[in-house]
Structures are given as C-alpha cells and as structure tokens.
C-alpha atoms as a PDB file:
ATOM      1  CA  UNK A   1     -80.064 -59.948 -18.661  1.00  0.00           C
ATOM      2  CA  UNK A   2     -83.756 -59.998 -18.586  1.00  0.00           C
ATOM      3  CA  UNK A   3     -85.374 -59.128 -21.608  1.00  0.00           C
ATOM      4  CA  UNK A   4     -87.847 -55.917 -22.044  1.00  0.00           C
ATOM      5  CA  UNK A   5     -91.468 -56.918 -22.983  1.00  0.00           C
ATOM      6  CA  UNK A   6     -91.932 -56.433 -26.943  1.00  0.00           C
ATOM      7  CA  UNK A   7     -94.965 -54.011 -25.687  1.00  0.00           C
ATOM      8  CA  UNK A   8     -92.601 -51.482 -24.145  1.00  0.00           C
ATOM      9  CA  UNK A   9     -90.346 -51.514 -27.091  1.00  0.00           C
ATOM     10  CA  UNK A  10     -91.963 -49.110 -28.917  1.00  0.00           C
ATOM     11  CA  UNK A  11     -92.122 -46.358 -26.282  1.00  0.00           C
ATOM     12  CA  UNK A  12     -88.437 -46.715 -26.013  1.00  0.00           C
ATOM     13  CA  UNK A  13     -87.847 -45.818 -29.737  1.00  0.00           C
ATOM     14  CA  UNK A  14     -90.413 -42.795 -29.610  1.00  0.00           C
ATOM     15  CA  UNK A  15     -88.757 -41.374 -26.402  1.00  0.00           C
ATOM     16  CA  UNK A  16     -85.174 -41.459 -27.934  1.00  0.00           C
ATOM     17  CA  UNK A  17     -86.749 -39.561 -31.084  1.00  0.00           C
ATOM     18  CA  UNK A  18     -88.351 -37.295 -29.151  1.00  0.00           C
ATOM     19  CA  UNK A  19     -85.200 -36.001 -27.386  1.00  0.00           C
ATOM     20  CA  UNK A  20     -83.188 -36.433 -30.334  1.00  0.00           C
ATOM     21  CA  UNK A  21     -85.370 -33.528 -31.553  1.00  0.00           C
ATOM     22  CA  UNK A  22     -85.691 -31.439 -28.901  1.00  0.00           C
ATOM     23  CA  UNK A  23     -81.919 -30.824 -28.941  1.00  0.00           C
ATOM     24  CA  UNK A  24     -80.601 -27.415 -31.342  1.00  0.00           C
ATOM     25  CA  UNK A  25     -78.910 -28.768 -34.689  1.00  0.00           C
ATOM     26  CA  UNK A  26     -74.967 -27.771 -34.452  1.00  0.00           C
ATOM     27  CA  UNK A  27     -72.638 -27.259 -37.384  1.00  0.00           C
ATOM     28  CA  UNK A  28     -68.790 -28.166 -37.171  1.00  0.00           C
ATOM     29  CA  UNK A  29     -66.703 -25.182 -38.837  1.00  0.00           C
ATOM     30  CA  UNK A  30     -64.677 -26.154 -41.128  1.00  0.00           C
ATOM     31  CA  UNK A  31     -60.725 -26.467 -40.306  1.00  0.00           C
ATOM     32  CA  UNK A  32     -58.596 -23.221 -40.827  1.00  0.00           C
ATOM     33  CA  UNK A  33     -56.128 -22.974 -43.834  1.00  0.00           C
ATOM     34  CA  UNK A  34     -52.308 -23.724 -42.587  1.00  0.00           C
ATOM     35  CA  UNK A  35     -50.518 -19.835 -42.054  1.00  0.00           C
ATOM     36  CA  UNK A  36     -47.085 -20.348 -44.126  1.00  0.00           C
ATOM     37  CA  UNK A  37     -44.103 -19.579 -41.732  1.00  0.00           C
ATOM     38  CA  UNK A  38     -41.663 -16.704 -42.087  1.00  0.00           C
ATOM     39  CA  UNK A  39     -38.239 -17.939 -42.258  1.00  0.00           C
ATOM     40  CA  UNK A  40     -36.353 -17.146 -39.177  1.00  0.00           C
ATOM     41  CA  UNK A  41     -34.450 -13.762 -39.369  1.00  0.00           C
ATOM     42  CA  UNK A  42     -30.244 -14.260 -39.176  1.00  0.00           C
ATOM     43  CA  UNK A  43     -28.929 -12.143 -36.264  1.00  0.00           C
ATOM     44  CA  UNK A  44     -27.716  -8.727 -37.210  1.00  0.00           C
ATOM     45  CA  UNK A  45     -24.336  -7.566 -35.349  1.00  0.00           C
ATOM     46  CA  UNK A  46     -24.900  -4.531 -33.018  1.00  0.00           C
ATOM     47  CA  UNK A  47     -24.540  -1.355 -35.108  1.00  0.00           C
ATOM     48  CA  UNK A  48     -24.901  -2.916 -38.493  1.00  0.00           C
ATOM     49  CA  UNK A  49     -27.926  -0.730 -40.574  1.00  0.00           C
ATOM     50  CA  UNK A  50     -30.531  -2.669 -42.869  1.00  0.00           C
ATOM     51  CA  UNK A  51     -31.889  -6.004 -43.411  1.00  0.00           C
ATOM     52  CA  UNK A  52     -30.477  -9.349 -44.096  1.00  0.00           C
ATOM     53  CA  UNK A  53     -31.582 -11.597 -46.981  1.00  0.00           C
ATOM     54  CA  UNK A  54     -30.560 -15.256 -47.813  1.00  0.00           C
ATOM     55  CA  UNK A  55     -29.453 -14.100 -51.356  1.00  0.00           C
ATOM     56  CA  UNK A  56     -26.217 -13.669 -51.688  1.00  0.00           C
ATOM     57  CA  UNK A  57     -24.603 -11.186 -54.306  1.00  0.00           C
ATOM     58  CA  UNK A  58     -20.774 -11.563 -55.468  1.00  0.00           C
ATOM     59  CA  UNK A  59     -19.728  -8.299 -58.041  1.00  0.00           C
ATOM     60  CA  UNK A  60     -16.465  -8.032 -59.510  1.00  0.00           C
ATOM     61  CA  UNK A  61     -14.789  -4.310 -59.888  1.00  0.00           C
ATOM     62  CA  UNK A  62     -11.547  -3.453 -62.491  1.00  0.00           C
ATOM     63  CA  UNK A  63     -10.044  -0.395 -61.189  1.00  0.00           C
ATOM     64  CA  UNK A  64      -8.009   1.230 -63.718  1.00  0.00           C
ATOM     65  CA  UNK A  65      -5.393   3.337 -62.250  1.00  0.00           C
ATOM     66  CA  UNK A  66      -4.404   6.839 -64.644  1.00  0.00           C
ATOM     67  CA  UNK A  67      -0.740   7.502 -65.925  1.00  0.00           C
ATOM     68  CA  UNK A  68       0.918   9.121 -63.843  1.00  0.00           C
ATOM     69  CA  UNK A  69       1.388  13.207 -64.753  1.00  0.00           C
ATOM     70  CA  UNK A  70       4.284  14.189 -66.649  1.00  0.00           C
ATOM     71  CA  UNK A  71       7.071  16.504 -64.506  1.00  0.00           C
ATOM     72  CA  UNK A  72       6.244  20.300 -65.557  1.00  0.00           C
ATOM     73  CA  UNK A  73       9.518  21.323 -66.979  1.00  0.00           C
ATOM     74  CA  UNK A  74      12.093  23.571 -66.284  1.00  0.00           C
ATOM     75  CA  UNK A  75      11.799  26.658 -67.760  1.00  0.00           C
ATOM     76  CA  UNK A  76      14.232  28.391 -65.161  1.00  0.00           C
ATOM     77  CA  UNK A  77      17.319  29.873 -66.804  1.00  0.00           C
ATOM     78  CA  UNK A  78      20.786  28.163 -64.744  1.00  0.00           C
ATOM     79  CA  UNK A  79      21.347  31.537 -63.130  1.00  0.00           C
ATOM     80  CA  UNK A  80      18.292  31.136 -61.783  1.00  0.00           C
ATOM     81  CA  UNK A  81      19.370  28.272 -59.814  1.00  0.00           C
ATOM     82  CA  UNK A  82      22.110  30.524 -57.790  1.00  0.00           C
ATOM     83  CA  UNK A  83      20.583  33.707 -56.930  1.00  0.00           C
ATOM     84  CA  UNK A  84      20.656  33.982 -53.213  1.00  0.00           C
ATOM     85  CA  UNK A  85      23.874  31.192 -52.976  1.00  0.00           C
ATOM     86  CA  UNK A  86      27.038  31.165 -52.306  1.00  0.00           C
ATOM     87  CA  UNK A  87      29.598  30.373 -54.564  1.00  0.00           C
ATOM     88  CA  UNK A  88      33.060  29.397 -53.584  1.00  0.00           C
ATOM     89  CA  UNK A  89      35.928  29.129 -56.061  1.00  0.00           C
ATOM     90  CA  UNK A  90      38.710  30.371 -57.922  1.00  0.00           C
ATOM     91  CA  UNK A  91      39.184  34.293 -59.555  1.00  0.00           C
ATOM     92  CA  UNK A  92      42.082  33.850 -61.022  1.00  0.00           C
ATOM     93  CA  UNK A  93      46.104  34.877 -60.722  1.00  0.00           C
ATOM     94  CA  UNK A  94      46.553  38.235 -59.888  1.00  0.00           C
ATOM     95  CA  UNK A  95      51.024  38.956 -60.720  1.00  0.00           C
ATOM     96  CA  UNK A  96      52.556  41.469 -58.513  1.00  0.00           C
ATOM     97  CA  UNK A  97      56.128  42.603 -58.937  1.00  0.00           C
ATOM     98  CA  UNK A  98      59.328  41.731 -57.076  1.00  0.00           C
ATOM     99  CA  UNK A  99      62.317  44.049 -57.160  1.00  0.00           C
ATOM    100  CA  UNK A 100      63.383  46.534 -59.733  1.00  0.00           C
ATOM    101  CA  UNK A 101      63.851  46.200 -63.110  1.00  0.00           C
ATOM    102  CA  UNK A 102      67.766  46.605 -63.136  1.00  0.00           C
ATOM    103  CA  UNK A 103      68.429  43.787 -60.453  1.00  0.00           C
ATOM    104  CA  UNK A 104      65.764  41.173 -62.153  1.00  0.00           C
ATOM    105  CA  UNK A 105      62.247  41.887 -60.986  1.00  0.00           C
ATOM    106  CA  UNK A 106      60.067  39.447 -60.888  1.00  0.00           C
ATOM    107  CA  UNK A 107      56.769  38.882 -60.552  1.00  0.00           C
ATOM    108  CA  UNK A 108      55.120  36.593 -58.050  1.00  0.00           C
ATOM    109  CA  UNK A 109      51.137  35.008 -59.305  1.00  0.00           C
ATOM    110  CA  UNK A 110      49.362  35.003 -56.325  1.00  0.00           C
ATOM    111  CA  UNK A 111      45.667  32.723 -56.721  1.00  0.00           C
ATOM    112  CA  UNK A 112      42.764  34.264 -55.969  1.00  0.00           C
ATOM    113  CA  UNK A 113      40.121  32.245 -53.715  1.00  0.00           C
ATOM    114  CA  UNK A 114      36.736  33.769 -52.961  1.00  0.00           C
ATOM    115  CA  UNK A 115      33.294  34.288 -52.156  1.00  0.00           C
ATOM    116  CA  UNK A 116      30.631  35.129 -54.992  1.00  0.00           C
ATOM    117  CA  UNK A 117      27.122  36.106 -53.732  1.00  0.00           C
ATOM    118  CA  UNK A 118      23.840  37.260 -56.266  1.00  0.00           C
ATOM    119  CA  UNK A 119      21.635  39.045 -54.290  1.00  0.00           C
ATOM    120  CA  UNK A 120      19.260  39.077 -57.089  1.00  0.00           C
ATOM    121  CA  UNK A 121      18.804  38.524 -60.965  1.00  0.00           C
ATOM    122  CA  UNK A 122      20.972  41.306 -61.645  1.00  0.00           C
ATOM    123  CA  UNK A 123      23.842  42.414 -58.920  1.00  0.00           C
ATOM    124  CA  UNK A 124      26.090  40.621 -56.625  1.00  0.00           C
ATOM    125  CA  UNK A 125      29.526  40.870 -54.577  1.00  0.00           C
ATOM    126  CA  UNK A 126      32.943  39.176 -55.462  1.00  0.00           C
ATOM    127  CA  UNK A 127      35.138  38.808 -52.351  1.00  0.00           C
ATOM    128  CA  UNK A 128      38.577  37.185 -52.927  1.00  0.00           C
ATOM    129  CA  UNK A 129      41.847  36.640 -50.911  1.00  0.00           C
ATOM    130  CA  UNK A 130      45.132  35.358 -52.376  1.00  0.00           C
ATOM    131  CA  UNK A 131      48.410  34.365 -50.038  1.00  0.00           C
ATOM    132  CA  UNK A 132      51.644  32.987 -50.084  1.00  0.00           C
ATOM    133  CA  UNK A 133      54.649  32.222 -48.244  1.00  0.00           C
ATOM    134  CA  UNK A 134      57.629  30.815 -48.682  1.00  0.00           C
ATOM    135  CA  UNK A 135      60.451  30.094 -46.317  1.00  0.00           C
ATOM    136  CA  UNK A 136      63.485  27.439 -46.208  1.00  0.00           C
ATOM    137  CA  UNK A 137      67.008  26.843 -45.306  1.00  0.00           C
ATOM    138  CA  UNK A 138      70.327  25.085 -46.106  1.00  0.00           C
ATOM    139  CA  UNK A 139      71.948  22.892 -43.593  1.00  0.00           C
ATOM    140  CA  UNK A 140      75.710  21.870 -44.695  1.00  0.00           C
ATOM    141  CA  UNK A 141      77.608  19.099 -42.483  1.00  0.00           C
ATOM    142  CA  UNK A 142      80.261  16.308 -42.755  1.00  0.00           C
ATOM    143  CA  UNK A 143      83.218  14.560 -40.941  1.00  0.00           C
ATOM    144  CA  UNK A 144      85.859  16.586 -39.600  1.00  0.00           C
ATOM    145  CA  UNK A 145      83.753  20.271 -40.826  1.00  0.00           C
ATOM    146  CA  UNK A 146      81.696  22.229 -39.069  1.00  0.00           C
ATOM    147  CA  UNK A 147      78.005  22.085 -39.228  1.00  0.00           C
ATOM    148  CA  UNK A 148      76.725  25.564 -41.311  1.00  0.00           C
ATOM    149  CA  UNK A 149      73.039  26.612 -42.174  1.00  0.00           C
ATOM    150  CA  UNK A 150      72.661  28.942 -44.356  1.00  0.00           C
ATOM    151  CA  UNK A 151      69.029  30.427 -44.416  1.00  0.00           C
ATOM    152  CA  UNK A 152      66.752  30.740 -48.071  1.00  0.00           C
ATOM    153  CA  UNK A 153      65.140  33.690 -49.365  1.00  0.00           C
ATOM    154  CA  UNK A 154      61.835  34.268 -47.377  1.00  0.00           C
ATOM    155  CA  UNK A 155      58.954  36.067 -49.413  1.00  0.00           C
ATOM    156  CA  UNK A 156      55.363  36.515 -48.743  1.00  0.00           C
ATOM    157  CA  UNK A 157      53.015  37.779 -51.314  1.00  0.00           C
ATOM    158  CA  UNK A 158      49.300  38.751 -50.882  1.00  0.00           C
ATOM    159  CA  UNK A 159      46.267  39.891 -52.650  1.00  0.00           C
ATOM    160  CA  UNK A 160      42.914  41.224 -52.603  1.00  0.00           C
ATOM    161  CA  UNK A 161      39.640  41.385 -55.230  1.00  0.00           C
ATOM    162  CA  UNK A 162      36.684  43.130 -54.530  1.00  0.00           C
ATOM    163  CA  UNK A 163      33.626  43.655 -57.319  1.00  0.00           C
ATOM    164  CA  UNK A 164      30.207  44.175 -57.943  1.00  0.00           C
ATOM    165  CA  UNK A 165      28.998  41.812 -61.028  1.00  0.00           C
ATOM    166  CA  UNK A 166      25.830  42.786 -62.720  1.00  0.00           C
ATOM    167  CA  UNK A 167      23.949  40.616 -64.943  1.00  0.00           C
ATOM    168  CA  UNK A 168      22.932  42.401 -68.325  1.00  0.00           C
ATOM    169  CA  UNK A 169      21.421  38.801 -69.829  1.00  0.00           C
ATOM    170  CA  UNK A 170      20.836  35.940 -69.452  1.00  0.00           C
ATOM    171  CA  UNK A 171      20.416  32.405 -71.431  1.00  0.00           C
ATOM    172  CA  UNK A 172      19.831  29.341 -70.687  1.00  0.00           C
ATOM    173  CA  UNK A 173      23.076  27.899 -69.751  1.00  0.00           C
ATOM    174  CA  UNK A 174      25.251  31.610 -69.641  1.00  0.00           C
ATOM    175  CA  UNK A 175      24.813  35.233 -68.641  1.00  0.00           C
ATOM    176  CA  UNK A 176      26.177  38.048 -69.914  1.00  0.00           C
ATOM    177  CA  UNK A 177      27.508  40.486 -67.125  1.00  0.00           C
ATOM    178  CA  UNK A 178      29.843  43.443 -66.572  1.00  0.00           C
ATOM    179  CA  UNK A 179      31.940  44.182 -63.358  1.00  0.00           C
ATOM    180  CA  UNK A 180      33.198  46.949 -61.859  1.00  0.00           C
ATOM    181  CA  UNK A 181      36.227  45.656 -59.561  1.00  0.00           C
ATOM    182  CA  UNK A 182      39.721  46.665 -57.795  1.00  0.00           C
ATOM    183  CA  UNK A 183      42.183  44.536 -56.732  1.00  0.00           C
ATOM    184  CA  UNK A 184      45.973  45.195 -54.915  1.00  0.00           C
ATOM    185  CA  UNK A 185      48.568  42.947 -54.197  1.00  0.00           C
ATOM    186  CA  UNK A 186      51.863  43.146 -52.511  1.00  0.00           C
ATOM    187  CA  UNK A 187      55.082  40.980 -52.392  1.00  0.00           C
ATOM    188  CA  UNK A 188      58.490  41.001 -50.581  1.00  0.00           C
ATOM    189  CA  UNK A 189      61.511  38.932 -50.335  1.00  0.00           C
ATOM    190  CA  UNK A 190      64.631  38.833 -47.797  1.00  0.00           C
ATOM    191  CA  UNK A 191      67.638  37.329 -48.930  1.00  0.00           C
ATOM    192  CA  UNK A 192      70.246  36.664 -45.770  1.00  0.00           C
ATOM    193  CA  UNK A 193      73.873  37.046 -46.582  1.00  0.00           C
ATOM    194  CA  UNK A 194      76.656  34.814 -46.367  1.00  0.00           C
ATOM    195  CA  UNK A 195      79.202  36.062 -45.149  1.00  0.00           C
ATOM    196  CA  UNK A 196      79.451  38.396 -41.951  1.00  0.00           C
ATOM    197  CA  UNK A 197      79.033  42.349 -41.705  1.00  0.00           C
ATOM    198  CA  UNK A 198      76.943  42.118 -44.720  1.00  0.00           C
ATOM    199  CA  UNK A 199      73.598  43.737 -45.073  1.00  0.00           C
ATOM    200  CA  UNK A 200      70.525  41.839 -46.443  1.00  0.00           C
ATOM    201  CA  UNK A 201      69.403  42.276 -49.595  1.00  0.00           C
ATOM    202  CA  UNK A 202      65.613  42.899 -50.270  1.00  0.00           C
ATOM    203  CA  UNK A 203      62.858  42.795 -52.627  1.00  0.00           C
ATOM    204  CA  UNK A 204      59.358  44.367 -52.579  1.00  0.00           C
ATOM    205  CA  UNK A 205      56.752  45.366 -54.776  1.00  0.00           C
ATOM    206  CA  UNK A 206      52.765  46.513 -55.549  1.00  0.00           C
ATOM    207  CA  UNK A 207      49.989  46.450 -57.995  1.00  0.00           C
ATOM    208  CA  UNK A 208      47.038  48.134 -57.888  1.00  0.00           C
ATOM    209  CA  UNK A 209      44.203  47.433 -60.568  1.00  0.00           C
ATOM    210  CA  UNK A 210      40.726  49.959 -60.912  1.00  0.00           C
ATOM    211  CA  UNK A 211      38.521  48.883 -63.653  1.00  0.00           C
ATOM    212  CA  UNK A 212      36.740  45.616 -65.000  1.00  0.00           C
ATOM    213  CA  UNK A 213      35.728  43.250 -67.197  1.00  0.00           C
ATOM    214  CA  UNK A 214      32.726  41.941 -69.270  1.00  0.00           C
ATOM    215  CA  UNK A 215      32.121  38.401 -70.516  1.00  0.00           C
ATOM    216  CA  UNK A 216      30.305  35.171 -69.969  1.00  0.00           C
ATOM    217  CA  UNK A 217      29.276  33.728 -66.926  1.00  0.00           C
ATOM    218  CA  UNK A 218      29.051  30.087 -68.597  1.00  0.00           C
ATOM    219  CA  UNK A 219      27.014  27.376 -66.745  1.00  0.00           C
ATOM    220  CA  UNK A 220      26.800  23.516 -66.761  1.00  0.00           C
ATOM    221  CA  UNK A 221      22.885  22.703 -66.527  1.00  0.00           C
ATOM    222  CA  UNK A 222      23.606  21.067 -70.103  1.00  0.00           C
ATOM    223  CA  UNK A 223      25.000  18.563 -68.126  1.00  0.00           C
ATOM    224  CA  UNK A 224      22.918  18.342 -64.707  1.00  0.00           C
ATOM    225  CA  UNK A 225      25.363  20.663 -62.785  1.00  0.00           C
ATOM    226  CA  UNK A 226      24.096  24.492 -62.835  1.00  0.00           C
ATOM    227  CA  UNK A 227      25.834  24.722 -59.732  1.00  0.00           C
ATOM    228  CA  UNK A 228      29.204  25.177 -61.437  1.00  0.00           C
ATOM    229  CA  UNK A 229      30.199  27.938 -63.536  1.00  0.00           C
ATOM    230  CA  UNK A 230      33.166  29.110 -65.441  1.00  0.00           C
ATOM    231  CA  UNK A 231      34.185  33.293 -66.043  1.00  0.00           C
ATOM    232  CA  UNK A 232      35.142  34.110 -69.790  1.00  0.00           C
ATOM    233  CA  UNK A 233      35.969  38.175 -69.778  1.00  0.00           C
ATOM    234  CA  UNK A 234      38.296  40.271 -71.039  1.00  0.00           C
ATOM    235  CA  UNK A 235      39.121  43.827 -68.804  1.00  0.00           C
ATOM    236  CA  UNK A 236      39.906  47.575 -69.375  1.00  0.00           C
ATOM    237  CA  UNK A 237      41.164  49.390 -66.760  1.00  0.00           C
ATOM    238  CA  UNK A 238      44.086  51.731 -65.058  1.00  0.00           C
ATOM    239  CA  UNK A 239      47.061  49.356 -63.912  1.00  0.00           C
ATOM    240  CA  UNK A 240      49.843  51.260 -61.399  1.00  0.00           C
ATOM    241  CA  UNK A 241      52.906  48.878 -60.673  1.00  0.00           C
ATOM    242  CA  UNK A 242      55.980  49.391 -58.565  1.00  0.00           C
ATOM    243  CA  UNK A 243      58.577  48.172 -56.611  1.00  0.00           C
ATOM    244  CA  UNK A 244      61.714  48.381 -55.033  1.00  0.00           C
ATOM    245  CA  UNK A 245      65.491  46.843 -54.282  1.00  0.00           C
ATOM    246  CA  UNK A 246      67.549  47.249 -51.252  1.00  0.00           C
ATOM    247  CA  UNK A 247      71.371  45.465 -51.844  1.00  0.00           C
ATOM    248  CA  UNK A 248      74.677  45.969 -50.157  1.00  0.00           C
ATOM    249  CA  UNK A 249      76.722  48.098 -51.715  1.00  0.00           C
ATOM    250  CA  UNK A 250      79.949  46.096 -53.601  1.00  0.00           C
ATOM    251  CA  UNK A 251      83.094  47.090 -51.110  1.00  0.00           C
ATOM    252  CA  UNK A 252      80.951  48.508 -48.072  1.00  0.00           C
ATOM    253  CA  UNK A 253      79.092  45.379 -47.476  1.00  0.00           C
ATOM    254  CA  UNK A 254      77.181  46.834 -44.211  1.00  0.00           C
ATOM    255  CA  UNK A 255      75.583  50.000 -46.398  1.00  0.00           C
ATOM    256  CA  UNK A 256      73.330  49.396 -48.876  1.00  0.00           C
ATOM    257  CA  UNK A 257      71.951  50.839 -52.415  1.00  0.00           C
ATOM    258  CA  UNK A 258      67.976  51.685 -52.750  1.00  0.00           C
ATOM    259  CA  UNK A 259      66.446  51.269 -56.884  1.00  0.00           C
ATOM    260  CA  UNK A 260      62.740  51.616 -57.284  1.00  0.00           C
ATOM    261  CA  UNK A 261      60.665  51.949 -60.322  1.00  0.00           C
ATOM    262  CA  UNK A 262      56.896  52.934 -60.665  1.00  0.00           C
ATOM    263  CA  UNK A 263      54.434  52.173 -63.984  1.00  0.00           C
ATOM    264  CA  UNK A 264      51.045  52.904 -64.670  1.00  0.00           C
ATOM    265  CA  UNK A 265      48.925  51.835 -67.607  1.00  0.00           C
ATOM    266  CA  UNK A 266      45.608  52.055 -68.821  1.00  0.00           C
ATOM    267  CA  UNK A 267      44.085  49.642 -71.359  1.00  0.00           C
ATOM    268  CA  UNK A 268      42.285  46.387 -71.825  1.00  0.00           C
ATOM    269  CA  UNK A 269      44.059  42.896 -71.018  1.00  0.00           C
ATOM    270  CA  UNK A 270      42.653  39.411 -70.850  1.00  0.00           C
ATOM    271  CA  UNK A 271      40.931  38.161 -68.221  1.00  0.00           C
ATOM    272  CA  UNK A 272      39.531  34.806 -67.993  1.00  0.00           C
ATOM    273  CA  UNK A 273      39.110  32.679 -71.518  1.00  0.00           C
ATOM    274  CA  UNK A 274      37.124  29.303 -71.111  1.00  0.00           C
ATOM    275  CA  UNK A 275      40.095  26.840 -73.081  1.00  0.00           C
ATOM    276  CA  UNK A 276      41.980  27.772 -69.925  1.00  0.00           C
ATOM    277  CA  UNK A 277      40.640  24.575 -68.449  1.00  0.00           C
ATOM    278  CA  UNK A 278      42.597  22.811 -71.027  1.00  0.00           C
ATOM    279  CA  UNK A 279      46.336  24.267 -70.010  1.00  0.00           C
ATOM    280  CA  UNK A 280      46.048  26.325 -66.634  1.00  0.00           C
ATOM    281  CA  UNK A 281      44.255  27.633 -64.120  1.00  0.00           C
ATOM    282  CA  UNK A 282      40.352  28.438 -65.120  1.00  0.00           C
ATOM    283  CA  UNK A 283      37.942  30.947 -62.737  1.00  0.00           C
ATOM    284  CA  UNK A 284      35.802  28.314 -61.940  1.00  0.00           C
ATOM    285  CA  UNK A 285      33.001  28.989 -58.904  1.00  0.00           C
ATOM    286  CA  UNK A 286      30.501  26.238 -57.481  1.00  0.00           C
ATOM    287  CA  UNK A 287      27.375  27.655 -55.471  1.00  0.00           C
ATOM    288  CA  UNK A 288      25.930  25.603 -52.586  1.00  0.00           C
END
C-alpha cells in the first residue's frame, strides 16, 4: 500500500471531524420493562356459568336428618271403625215348637246367620235367616229275608230376624244400644208308618216374637281386632207359641186324631250374655 504524505494527514483528521459534527446527535431509548403474562385460561364446558380459578376448594357438610314424627293417635271409638260395613255373623238360637204338649212337643233351635249394617253412628238393620233339614232312612237286609227300608222322620225348621239397632252410647271398646226386632219361626216333622193302611203321623209348630232387647255391643280393639264384636242383651217382649199333632187313631189306623195348643206371653227373657263363649253358642258378628 502506498503511504499518504505526512502533509495530507492532517486534512484527513479535520475532514472526518468536520462531518462527524455536521451529523444530528441521536439518543437510544432505553429498553421496555418485561409485561408479566396472564396464565392461560382452562377451557370452560359449553353451558357452564362463571370463571375458573386454579384454587381449588374441598368443604365438608354433616347433614343431620330429624326424628321421624310420632303416629297421631287414635282417638276413634271401635264403633267408629264399622259404620258403613257389613257385618256377617251369628244372632243367636231362635226355639220353635214341635207337636203338642200331650204327645211330647218339642222344640227345634234353629241358628240364626245374618247381615248387620250401621248406616250411621246411631241406627242400623239386622237381617238374619236360620234353616234346617233333616231327612234319613233305615235299610234292613240279610240271607234268606227280604230287603226292607223303612224311611226316618223328615223335619224342616226355619226362621227369620229382622231389627233396627240404635246406638244410645258409645265407649271405647262397647256401645250401648237398644233394638226394636221381630222374629218367626216354623217347624214340621213327618213320621212314615210301618205297617200298611196306616196314616202318617205329623208334627208342626210356630213362634212369633215382637219386642227387643238392650245391652252391650262389646268390641275387641283392646286387642287389635275392632272388627269383631260380641251382643250382651237381655229382651222384653210379647211371645205367641203354637203347634199342632196329627196321629192315627189306635184301631182305625187310616183316620187320624188332630191336638193343637196355642201360648202367648209377655215379659223379659235373656238374650245374649258374653260367658256364652265359654259353653255355647255366642252372637258374635265380624264387619269387613
């Protein structure tokens, strides 16, 4: 390289200067300050309301669950547990007479089954039916005899009950109550004779009863069963009886003889007693 004269060195310097000046002064700004970055937002599933934050909260709930209410209890009487049912059950035995007195009457107990319906707090209807029949015969036969049958006395009682009870009072487990009722029954018998030309002998009678009784109508609710119930009355009334024998007549076998006999009463008898369930039959009803 060749070299510059030392005279021209100068000028260089001053021209360098020169347009060193000339030139406008600039000023580097000074760096900006780092912007701190959000933390990127977790994606919120469609329809879900709000915000979601990186905290996460855990709470712990004690339910305490009340006692259970007591059962409001029964005040209800029993009888107020049958009004508007229908009881089915027994009324009783109901005798009606067979025959006259002079030939050995008898009396035949027919059972009384029936309806009882309350059509409120204080009235109801008693419907009963009683029935019986009996029939039969005797069949006789051997070696060398001939076969004979001789036929049994045929009967057939029936009866009937009607009555209105009305409640008066009532307690917890009984009511008091008073019925007006009438009931009539009617038996008869055949007897076939053994021996030919003979008439048949016969048996018939009838009771008629117009009055009624007062008592208890005892319930069970002491025990869980209000449902059943039990009759304890005693009765005043009129009673008419009667009845009648047809027989053949000793020595004219084919004719026969005619005895009747008629009663009436009035006065109180016994009904239904509670103890009865102890040694007989007891008027006992169940309502469904």
């Amino acid at each position: 390289m060749a070299r510059l004269p030392l005279v021209l060195l100068p000028l260089s310097v001053l021209a360098f200067a020169s347009s060193a000046l000339a030139q406008p002064a600039t000023t580097e700004a000074p760096a900006p300050a780092p912007t701190p970055t959000a933390p990127a937002e977790k994606p919120v599933a469609a329809g879900a309301a709000g915000t979601t934050t990186s905290a996460t909260v855990t709470t712990s709930a004690t339910t305490t669950t009340p006692p259970a209410a007591a059962a409001p209890a029964d005040t209800g009487t029993d009888f107020s547990k049958i009004v508007k049912t229908i009881g089915v059950g027994y009324f009783g035995q109901f005798d009606v007479p067979l025959g006259d007195p002079n030939t050995g009457t008898r009396t035949v107990g027919t059972q009384l089954i029936g309806v009882r319906y309350f059509f409120s707090d204080r009235a109801g209807i008693d419907l009963g039916v009683g029935m019986g029949v009996v029939t039969g015969s005797d069949k006789t036969e051997g070696a060398g005899t001939a076969s004979t049958t001789i036929d049994r006395p045929s009967s057939l009682a029936m009866s009937f009950k009607a009555g209105v009870p009305i409640v008066m009072f009532s307690s917890q487990h009984y009511s008091f109550f008073f019925e007006p009722m009438a009931l009539l029954g009617f038996a008869g018998e055949t007897r076939k004779p053994t021996t030919a030309n003979t008439a048949n002998t016969k048996h018939n009678g009838s009771r008629f009863f117009l009055g009624g009784n007062a008592g208890a109508l005892i319930q069970f609710g002491f025990i869980g069963i209000p449902q059943l119930t039990l009759d304890a009355t005693i009765g005043l009334g009129l009673d008419v009886q009667g009845g009648k024998t047809e027989e053949p007549i000793p020595g004219s076998p084919s004719l026969v003889s005619k005895r009747s006999f008629s009663q009436t009463a009035f006065g109180t008898l016994t009904s239904h007693q509670p103890w009865n369930i102890f040694h007989t039959n007891v008027a006992a009803i169940y309502h469904f």
